[in-house]
N, C-alpha and C. Protein backbone atom coordinates (compact mmCIF):
# COMPACT_ATOMS: atom_id res chain seq x y z
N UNK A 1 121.53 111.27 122.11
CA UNK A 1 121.43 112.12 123.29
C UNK A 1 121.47 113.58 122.86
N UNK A 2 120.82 114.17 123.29
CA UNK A 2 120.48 115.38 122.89
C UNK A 2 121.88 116.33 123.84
N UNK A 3 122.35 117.60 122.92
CA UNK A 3 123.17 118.14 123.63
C UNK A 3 122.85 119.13 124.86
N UNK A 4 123.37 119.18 125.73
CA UNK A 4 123.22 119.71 126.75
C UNK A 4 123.56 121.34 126.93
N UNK A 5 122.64 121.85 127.44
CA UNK A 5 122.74 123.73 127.29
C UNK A 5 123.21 124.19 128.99
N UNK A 6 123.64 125.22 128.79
CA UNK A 6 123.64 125.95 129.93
C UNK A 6 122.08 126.44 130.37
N UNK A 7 121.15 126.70 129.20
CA UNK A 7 120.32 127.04 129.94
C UNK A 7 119.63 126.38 130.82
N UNK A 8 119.61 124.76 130.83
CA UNK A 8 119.31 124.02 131.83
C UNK A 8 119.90 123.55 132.68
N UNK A 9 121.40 124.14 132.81
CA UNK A 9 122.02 123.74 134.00
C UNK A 9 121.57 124.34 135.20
N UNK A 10 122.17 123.47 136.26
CA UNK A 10 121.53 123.28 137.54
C UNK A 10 121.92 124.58 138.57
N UNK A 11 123.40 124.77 138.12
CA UNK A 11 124.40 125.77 138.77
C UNK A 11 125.14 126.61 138.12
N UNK A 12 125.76 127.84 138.30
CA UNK A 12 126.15 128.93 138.06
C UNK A 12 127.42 128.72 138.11
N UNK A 13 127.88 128.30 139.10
CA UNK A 13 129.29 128.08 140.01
C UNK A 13 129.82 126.89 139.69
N UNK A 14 131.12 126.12 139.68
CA UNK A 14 131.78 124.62 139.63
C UNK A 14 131.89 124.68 141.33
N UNK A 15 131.50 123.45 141.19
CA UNK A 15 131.48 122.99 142.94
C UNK A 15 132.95 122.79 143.37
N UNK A 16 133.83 122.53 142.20
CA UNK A 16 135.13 121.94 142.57
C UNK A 16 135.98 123.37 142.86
N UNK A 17 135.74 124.47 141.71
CA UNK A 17 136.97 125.73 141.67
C UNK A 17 136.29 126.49 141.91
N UNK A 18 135.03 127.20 142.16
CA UNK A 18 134.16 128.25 142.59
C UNK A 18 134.06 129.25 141.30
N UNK A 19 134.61 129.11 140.28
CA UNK A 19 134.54 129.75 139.08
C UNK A 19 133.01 129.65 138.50
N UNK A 20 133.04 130.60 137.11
CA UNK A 20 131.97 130.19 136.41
C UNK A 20 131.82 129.31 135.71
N UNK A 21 130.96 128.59 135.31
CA UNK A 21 130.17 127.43 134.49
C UNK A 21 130.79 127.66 132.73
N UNK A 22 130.80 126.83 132.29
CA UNK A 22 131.29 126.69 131.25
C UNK A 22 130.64 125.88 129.99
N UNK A 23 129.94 126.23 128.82
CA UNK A 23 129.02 125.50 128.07
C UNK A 23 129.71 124.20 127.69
N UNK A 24 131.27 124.13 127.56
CA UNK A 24 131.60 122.76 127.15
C UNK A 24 131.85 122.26 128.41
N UNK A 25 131.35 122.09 129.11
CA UNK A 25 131.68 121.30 130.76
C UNK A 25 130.37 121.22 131.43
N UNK A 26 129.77 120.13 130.55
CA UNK A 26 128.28 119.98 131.30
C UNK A 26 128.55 118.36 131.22
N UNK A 27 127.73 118.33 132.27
CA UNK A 27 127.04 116.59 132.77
C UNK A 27 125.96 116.52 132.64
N UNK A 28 125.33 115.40 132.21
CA UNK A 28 124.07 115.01 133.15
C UNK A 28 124.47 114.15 134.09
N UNK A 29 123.48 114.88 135.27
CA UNK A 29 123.55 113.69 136.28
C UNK A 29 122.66 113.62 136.89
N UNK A 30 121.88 112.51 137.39
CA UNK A 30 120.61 111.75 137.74
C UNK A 30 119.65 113.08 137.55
N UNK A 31 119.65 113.06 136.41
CA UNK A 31 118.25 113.84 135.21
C UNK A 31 119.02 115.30 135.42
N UNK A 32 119.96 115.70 135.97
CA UNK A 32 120.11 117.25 135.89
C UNK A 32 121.55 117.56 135.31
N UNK A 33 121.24 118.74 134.72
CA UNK A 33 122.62 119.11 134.22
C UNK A 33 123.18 119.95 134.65
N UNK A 34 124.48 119.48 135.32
CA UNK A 34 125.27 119.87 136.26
C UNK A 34 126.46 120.64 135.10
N UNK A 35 126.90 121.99 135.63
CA UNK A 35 128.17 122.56 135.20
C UNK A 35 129.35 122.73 135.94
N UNK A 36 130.35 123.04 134.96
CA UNK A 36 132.20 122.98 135.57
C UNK A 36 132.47 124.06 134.59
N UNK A 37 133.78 124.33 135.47
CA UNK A 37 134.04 125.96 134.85
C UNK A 37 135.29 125.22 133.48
N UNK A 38 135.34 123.93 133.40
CA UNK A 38 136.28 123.62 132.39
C UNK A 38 136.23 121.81 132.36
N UNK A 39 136.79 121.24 131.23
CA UNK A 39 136.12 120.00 131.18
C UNK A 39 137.40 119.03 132.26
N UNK A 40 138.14 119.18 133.19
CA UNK A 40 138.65 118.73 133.62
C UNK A 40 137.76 118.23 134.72
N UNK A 41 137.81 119.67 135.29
CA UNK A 41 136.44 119.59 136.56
C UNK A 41 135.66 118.80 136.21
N UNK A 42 134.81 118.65 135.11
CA UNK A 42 133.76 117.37 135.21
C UNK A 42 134.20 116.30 134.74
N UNK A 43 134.73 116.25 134.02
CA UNK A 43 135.49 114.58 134.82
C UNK A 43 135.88 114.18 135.99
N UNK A 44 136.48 115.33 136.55
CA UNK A 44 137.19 114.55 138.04
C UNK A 44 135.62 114.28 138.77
N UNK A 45 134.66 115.01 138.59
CA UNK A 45 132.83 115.21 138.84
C UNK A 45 132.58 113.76 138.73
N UNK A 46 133.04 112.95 137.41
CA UNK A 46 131.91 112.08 137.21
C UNK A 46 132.80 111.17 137.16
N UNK A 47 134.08 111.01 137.31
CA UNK A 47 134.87 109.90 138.10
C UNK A 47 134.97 109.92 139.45
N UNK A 48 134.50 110.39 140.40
CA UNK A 48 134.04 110.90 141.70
C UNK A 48 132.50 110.18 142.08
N UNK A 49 131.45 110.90 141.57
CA UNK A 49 130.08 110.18 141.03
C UNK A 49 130.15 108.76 140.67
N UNK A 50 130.95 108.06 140.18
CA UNK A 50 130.33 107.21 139.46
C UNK A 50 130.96 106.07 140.70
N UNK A 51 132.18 106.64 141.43
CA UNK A 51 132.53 105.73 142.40
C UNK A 51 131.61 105.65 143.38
N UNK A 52 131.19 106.73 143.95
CA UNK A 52 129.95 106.38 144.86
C UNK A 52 128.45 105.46 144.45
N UNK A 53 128.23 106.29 143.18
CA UNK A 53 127.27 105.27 142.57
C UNK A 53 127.48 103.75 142.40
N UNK A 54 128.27 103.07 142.11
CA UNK A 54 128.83 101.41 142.31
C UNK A 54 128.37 101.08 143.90
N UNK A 55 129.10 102.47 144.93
CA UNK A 55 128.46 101.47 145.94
C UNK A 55 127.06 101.84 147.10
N UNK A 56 126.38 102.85 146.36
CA UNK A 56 125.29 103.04 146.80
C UNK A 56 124.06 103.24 145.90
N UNK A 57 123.27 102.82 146.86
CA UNK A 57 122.08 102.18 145.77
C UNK A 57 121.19 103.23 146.15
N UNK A 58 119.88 103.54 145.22
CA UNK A 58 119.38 104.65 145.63
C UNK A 58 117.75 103.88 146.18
């Protein structure tokens, strides 16, 4: 897997703390790379994500 840049992230902002984006706090998620202002935030992101994903189908 290729590493993930800020320059292709999706957002500026963490959706969770309103802070800025952070190069070690990237996701992919369904093809886009999503940023967090710290790697906590995207975990709580993609343990959040991944519960909805189990129960909805796209």
């Amino acid at each position: 897997m290729a590493e993930l840049s800020l320059d292709d992230c999706v957002n500026e902002i963490c959706p969770w703390s309103g802070e800025a984006v952070s190069a070690d706090s990237l996701t992919l998620y369904k093809g886009a790379v999503v940023g967090f202002c710290n790697p906590g935030c995207r975990d709580k992101f993609e343990k959040a994500a991944s519960a909805f994903d189990e129960v909805i189908q796209d």
